[in-house]
C-alpha atoms as a PDB file:
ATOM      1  CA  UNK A   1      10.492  12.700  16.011  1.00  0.00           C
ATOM      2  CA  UNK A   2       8.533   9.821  14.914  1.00  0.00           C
ATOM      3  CA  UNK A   3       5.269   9.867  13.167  1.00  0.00           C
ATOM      4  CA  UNK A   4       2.554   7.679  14.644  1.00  0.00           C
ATOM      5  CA  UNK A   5      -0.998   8.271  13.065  1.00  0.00           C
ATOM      6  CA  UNK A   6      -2.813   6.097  15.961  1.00  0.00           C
ATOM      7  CA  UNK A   7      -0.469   7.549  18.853  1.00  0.00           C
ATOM      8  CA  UNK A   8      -1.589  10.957  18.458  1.00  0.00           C
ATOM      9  CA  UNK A   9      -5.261  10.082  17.704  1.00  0.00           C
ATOM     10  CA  UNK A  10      -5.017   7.616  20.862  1.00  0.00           C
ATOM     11  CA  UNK A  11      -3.044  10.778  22.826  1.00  0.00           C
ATOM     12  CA  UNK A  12      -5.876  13.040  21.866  1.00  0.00           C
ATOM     13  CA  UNK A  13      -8.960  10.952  22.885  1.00  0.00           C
ATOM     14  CA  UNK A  14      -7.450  10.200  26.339  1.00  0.00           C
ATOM     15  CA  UNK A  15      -6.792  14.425  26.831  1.00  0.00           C
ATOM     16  CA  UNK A  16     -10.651  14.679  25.732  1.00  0.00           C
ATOM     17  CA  UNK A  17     -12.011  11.695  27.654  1.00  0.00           C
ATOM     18  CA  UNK A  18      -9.385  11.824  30.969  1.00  0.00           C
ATOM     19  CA  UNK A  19      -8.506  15.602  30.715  1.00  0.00           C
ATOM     20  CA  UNK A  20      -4.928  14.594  30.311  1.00  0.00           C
ATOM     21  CA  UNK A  21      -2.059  16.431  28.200  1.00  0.00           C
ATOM     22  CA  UNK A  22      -0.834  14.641  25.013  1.00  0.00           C
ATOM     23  CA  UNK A  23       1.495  14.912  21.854  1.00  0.00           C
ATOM     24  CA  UNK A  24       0.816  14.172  18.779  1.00  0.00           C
ATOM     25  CA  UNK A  25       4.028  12.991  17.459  1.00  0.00           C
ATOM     26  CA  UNK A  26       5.722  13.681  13.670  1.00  0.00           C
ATOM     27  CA  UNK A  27       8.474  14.419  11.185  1.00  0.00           C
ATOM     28  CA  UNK A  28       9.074  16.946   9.426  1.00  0.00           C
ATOM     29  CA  UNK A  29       6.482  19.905   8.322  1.00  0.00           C
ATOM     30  CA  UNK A  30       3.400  18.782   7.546  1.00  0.00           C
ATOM     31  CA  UNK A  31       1.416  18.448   5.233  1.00  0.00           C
ATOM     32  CA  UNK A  32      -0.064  21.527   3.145  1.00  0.00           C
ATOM     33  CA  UNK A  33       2.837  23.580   5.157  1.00  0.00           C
ATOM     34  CA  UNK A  34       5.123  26.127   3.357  1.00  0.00           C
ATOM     35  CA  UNK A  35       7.928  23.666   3.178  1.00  0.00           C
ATOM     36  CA  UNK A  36       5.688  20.913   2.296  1.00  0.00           C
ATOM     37  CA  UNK A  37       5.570  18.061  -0.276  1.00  0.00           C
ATOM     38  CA  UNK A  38       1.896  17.988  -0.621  1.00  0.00           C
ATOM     39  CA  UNK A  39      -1.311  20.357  -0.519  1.00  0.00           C
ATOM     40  CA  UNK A  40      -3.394  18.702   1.541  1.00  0.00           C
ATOM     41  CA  UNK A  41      -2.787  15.071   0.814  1.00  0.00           C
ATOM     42  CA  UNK A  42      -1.933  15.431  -3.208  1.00  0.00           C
ATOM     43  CA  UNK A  43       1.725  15.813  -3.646  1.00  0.00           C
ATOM     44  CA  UNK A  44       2.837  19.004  -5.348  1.00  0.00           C
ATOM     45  CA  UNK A  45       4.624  18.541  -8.396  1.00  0.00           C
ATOM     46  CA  UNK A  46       8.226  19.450  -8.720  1.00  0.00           C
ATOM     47  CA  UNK A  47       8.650  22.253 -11.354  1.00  0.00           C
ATOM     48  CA  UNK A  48      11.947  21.235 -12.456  1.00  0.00           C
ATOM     49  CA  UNK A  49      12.435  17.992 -14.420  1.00  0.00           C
ATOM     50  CA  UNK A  50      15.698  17.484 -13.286  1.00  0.00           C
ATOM     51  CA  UNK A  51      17.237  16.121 -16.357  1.00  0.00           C
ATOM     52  CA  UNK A  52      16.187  12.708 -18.068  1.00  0.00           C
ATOM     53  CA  UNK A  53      15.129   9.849 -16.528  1.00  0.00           C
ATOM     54  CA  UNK A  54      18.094   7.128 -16.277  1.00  0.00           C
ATOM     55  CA  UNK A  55      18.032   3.491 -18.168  1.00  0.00           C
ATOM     56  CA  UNK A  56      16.361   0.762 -16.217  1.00  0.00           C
ATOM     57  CA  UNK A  57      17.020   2.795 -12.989  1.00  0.00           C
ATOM     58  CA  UNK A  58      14.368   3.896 -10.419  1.00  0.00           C
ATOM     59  CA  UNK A  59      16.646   3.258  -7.016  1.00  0.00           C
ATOM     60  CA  UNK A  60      16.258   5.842  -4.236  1.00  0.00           C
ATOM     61  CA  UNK A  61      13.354   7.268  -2.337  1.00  0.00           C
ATOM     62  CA  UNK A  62      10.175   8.559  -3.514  1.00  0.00           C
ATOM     63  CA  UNK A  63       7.499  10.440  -2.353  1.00  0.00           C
ATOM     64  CA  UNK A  64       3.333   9.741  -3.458  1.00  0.00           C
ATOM     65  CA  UNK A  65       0.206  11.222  -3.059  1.00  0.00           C
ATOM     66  CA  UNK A  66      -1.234  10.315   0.507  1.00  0.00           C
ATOM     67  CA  UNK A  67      -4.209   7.926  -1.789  1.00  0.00           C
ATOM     68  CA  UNK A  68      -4.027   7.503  -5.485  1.00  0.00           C
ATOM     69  CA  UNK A  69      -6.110   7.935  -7.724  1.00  0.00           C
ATOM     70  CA  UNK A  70      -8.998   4.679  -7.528  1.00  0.00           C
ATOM     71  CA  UNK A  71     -11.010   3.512 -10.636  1.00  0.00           C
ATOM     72  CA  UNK A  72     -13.918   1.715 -10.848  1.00  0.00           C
ATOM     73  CA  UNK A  73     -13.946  -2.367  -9.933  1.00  0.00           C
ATOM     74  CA  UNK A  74     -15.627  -4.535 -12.530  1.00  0.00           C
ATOM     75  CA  UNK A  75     -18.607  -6.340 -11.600  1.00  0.00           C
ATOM     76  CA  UNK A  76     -17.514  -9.591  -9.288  1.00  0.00           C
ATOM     77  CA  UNK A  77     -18.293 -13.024 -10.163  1.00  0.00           C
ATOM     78  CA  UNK A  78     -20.903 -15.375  -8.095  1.00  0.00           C
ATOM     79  CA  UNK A  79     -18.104 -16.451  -5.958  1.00  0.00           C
ATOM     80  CA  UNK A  80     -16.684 -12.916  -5.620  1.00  0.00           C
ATOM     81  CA  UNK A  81     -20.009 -11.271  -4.570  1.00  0.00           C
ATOM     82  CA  UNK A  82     -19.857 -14.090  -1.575  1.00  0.00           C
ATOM     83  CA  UNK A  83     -16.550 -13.428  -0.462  1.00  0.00           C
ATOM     84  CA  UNK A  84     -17.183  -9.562  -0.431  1.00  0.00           C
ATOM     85  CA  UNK A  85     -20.388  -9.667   1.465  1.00  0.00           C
ATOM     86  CA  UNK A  86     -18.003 -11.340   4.175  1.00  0.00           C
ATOM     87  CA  UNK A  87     -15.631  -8.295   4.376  1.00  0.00           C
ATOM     88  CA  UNK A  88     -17.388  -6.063   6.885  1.00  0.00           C
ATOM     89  CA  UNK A  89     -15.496  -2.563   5.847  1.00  0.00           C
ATOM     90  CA  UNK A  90     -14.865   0.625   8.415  1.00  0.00           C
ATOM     91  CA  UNK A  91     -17.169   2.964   6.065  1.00  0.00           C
ATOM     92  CA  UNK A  92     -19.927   0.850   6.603  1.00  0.00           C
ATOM     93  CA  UNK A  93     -19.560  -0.550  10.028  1.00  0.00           C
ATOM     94  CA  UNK A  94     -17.509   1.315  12.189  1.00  0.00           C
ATOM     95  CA  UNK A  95     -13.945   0.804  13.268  1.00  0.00           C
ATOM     96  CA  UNK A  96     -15.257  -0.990  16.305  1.00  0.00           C
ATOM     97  CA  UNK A  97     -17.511  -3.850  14.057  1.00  0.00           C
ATOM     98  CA  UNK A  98     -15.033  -4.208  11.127  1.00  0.00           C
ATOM     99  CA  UNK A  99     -13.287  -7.369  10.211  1.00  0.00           C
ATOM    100  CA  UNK A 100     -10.976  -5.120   8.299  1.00  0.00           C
ATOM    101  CA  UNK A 101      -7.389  -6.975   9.024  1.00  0.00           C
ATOM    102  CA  UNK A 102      -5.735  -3.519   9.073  1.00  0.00           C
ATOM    103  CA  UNK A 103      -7.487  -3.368  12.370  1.00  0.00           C
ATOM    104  CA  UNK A 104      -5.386  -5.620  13.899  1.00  0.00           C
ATOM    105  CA  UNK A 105      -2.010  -4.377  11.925  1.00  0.00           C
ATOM    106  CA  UNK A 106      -1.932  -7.875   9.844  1.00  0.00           C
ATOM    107  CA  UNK A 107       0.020  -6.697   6.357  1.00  0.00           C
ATOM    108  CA  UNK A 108      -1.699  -5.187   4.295  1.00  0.00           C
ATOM    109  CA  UNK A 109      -0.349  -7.583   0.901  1.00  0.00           C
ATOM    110  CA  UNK A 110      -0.646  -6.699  -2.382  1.00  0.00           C
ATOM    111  CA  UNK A 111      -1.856  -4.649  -4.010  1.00  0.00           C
ATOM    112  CA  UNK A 112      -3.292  -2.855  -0.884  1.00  0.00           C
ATOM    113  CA  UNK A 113      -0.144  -1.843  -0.187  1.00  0.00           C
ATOM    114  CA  UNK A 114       0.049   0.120  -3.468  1.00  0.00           C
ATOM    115  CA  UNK A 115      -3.205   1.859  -2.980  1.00  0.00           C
ATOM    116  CA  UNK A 116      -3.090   2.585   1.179  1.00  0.00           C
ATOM    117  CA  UNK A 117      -0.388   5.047   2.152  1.00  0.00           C
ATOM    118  CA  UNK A 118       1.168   5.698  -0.491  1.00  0.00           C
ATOM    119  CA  UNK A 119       3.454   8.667   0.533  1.00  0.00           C
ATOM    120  CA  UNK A 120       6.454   7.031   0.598  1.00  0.00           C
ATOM    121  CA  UNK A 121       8.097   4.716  -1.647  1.00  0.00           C
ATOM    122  CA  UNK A 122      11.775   3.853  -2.451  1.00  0.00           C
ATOM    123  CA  UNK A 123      13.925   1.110  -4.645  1.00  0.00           C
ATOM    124  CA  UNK A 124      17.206  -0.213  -3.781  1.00  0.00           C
ATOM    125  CA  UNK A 125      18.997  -2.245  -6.673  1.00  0.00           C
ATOM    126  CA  UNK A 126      21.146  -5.701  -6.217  1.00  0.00           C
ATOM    127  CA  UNK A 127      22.749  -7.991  -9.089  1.00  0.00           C
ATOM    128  CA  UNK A 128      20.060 -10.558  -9.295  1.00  0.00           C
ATOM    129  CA  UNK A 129      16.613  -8.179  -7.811  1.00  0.00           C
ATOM    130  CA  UNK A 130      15.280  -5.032  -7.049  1.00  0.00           C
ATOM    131  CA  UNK A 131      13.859  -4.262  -3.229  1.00  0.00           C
ATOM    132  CA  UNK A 132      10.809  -2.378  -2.971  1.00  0.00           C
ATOM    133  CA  UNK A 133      10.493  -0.895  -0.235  1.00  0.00           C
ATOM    134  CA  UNK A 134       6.917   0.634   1.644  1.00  0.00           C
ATOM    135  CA  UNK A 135       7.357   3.457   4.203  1.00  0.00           C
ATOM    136  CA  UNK A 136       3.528   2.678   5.905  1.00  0.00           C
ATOM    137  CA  UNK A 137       4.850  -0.936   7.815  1.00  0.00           C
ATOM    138  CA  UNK A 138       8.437  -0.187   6.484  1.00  0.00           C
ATOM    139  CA  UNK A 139       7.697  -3.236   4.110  1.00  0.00           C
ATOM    140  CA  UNK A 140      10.313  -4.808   1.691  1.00  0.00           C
ATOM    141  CA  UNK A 141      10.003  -7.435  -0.889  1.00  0.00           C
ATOM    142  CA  UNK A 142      12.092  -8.920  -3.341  1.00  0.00           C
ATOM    143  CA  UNK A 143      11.479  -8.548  -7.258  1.00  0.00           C
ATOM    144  CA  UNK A 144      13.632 -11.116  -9.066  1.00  0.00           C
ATOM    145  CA  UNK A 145      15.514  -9.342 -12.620  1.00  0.00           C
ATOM    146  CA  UNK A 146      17.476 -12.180 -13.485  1.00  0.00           C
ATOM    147  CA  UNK A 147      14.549 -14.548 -15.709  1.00  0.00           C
ATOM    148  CA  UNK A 148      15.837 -17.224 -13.819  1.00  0.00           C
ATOM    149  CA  UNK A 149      13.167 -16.872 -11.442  1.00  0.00           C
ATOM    150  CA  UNK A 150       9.498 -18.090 -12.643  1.00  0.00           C
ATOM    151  CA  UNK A 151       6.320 -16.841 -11.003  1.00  0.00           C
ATOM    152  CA  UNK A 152       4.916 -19.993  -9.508  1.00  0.00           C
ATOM    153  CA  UNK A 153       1.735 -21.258 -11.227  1.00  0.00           C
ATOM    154  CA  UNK A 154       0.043 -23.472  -9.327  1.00  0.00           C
ATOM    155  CA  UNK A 155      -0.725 -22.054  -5.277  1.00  0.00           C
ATOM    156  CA  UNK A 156      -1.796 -23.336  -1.791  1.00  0.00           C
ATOM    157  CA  UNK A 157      -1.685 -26.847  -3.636  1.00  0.00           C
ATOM    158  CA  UNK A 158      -0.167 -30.078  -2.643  1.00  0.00           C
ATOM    159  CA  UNK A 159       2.025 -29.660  -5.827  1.00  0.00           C
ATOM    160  CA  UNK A 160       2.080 -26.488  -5.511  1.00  0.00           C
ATOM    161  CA  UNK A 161       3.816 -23.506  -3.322  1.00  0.00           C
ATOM    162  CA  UNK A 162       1.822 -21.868  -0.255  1.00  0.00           C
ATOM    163  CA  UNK A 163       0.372 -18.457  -0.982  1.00  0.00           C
ATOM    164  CA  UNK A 164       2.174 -15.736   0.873  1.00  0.00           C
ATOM    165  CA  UNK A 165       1.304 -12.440   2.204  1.00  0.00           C
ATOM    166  CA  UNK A 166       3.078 -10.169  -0.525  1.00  0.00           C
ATOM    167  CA  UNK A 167       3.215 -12.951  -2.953  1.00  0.00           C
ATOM    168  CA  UNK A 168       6.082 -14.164  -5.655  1.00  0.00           C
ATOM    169  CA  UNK A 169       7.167 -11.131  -7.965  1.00  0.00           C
ATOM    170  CA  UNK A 170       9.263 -11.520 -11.073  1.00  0.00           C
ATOM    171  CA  UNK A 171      10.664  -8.130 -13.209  1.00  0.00           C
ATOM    172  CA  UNK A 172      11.862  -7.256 -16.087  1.00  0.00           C
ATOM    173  CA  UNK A 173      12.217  -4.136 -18.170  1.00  0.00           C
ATOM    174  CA  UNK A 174       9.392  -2.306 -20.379  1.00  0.00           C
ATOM    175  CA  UNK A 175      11.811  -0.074 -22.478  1.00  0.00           C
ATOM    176  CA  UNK A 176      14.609   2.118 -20.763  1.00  0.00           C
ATOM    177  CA  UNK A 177      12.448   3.861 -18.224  1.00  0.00           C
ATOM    178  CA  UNK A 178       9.391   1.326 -17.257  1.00  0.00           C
ATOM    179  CA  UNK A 179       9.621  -0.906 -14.395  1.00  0.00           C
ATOM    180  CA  UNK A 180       7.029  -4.207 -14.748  1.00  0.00           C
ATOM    181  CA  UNK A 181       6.724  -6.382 -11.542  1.00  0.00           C
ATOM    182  CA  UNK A 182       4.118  -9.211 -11.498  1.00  0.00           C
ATOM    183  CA  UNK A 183       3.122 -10.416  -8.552  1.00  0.00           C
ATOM    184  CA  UNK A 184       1.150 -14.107  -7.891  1.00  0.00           C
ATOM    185  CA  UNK A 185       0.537 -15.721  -4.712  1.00  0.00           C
ATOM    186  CA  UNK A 186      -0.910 -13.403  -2.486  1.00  0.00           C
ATOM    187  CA  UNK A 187      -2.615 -14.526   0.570  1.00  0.00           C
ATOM    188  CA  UNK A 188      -6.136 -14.145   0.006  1.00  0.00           C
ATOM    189  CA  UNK A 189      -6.636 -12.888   4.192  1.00  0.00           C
ATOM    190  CA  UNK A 190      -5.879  -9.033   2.505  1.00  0.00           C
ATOM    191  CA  UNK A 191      -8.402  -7.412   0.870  1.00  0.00           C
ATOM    192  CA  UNK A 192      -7.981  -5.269  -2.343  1.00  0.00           C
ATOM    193  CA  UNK A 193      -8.898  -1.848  -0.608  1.00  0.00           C
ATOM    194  CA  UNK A 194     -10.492  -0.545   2.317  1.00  0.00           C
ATOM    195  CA  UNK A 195     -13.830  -0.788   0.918  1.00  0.00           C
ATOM    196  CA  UNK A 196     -12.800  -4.943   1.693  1.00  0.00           C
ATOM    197  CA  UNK A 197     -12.874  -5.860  -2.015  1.00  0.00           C
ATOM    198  CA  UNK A 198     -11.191  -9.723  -2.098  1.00  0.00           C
ATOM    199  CA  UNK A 199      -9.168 -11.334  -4.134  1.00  0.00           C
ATOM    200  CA  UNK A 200      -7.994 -14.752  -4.701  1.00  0.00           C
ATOM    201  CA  UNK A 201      -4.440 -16.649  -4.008  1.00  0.00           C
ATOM    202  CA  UNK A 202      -4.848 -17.190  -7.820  1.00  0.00           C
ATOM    203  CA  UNK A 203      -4.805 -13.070  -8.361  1.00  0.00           C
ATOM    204  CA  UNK A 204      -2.325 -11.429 -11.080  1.00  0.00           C
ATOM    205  CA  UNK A 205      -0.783  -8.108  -9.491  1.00  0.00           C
ATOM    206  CA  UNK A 206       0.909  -5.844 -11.920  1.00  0.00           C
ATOM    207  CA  UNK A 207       2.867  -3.064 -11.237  1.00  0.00           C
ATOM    208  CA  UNK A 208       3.996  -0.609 -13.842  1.00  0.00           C
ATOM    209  CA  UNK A 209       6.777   1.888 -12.960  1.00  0.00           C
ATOM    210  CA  UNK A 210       7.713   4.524 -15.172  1.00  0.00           C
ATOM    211  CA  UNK A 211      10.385   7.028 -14.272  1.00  0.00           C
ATOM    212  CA  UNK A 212       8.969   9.990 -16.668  1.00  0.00           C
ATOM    213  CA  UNK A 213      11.950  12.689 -15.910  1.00  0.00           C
ATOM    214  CA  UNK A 214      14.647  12.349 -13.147  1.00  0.00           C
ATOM    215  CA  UNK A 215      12.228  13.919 -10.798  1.00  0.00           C
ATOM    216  CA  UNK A 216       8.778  12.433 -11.383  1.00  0.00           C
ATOM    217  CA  UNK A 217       7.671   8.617 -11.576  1.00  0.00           C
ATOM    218  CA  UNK A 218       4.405   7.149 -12.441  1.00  0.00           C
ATOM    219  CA  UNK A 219       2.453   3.938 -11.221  1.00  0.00           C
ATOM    220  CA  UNK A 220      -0.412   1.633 -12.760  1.00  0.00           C
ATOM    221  CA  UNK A 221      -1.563  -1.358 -10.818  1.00  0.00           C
ATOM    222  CA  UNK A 222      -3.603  -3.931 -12.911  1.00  0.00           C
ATOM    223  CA  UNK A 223      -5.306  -6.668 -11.144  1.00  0.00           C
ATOM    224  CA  UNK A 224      -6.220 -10.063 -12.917  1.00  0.00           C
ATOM    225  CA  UNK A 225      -8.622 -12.255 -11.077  1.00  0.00           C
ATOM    226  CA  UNK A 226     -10.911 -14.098 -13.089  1.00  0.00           C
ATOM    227  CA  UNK A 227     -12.148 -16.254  -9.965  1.00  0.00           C
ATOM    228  CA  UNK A 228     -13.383 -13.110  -8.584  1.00  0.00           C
ATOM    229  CA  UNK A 229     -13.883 -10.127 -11.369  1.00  0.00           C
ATOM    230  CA  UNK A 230     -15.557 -10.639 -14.462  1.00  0.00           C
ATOM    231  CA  UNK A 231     -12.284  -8.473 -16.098  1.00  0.00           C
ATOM    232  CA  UNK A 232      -8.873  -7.635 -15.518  1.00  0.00           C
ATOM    233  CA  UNK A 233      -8.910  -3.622 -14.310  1.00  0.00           C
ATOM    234  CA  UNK A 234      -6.835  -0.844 -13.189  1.00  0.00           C
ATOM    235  CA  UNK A 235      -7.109  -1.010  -9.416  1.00  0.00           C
ATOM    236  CA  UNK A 236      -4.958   2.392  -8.766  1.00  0.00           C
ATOM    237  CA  UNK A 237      -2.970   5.447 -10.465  1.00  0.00           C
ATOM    238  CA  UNK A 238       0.039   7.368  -9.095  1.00  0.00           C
ATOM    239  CA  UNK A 239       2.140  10.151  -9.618  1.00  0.00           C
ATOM    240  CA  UNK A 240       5.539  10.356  -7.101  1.00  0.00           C
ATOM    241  CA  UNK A 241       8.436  12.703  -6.551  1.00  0.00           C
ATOM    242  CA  UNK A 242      12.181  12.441  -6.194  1.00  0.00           C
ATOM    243  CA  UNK A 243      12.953  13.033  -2.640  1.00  0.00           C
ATOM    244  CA  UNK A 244      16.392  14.464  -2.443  1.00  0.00           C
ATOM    245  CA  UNK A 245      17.316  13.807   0.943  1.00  0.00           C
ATOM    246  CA  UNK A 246      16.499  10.498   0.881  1.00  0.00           C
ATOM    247  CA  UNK A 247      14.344  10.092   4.485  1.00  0.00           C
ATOM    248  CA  UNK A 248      11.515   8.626   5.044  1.00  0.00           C
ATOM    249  CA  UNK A 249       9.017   8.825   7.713  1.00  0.00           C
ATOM    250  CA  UNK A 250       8.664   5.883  10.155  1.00  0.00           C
ATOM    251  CA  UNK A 251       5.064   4.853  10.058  1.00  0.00           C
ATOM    252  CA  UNK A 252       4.279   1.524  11.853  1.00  0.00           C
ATOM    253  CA  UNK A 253       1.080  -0.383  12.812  1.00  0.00           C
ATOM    254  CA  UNK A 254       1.173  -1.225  16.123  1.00  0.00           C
ATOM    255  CA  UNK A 255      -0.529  -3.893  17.829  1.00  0.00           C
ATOM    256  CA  UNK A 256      -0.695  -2.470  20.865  1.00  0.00           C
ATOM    257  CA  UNK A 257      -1.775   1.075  20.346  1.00  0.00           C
ATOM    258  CA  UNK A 258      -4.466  -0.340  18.298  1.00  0.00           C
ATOM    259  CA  UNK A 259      -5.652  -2.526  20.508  1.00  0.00           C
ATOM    260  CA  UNK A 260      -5.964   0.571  22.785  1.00  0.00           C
ATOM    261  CA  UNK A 261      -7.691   2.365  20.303  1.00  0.00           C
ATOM    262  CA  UNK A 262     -10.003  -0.287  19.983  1.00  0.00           C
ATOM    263  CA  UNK A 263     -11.084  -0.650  23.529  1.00  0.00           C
ATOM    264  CA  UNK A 264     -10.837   3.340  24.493  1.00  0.00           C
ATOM    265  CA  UNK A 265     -12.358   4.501  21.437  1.00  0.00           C
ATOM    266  CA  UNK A 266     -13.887   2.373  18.551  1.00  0.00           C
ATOM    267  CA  UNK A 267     -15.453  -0.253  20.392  1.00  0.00           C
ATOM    268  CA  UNK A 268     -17.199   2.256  23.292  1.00  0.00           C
ATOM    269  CA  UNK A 269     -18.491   4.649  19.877  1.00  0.00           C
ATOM    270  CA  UNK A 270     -20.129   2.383  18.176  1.00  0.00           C
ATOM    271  CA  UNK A 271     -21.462   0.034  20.793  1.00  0.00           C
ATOM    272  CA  UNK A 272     -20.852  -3.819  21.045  1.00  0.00           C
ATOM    273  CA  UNK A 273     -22.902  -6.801  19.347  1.00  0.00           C
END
């Protein structure tokens, strides 16, 4: 059965509010369960190695803790502090008032798609690129590995190329066992975080991968933004498991059920300006 986060809170409210039966919908046990990946929302951690980690390979599925570990944002520059009192966030408005584009299932970008969701994550390998892949939206993107491919350096210029939602991202190899992507270009509509941090089309995104043991892999995202942050940081840490099997869970966004949510539940709790 599918998973669907907003259908079973949306199935819920109506059986409160209309007195009406509903089902939550999921797959497989969840989580904190005795056959269970995670406690709570922190993923367990496999006892067993499981042999070495391959060379320069981190293809097949992987599971993360629900939200990774966060560490603190740099003070933002003038223009930075402007953009961010813009970004009305969920914590500090209310679902119903936030400009959050989440809300409206826009994608989420990077890096917010590295620090959101993180349960599942997974890496499929061709000649010339590697294809990450994000269970929350069931997002792919591109990496180029072949050096033939240059991160773009001017953006959303008339020389230049247009910004994109998940960016450009170029690859390459950090010893036998750690995966670099950098990623340029991002569409500065996405935020950062939930906490609506910005970030500019000009932004440097890098993602570290490194496959410790067969069984465990590790993540680092830097972000680079010197229009916005006064210093480059560590936006995010992760730890993820091997997942045997291979399956993901299908967990989708959609605009519809959120726009129900919206009107039956967000927007009546917290009032209306």
């Amino acid at each position: 059965m599918r998973n669907s986060f907003m259908r079973s809170i949306i199935g819920l409210m109506a059986a409160l509010a209309f007195s009406a039966a509903a089902m939550a919908q999921g797959t497989g046990p969840a989580p904190g369960s005795k056959d269970s990946l995670y406690n709570g929302n922190r993923l367990k951690r496999d006892p067993t190695p499981g042999g070495p980690a391959p060379v320069h390979e981190v293809s097949g599925s992987w599971a993360g803790n629900l939200t990774p570990e966060r560490l603190e944002i740099p003070p933002l520059t003038p223009l930075g502090q402007k953009l961010f009192s813009l970004n009305k966030p969920e914590t500090e408005v209310g679902t119903g008032h936030s400009n959050d584009p989440m809300n409206t299932c826009d994608p989420l970008g990077i890096p917010r798609n590295t620090v959101f969701e993180t349960r599942g994550l997974a890496f499929g390998t061709m000649p010339d690129r590697i294809i990450v892949l994000h269970q929350y939206q069931r997002i792919w993107r591109y990496v180029w590995m072949d050096g033939k491919h240059e991160l773009p350096k001017k953006i959303d210029t008339k020389d230049g190329v247009p910004s994109r939602w998940y960016g450009y991202s170029a690859g390459h190899w950090d010893g036998d066992t750690t995966l670099v992507i950098d990623t340029v270009g991002t569409n500065d509509q996405t935020w950062l975080d939930k906490a609506g941090h910005p970030h500019s089309v000009d932004a440097h995104i890098q993602e570290r991968y490194t496959r410790v043991d067969h069984n465990h892999l590790t993540s680092v995202v830097t972000v680079d933004d010197p229009k916005i942050y006064t210093k480059p940081f560590i936006l995010s840490k992760n730890e993820y498991r091997w997942i045997p099997d291979q399956e993901a869970e299908e967990q989708m966004c959609v605009p519809s059920e959120m726009i129900q949510y919206m009107n039956l539940i967000s927007k009546p709790a917290f009032g209306t300006k």
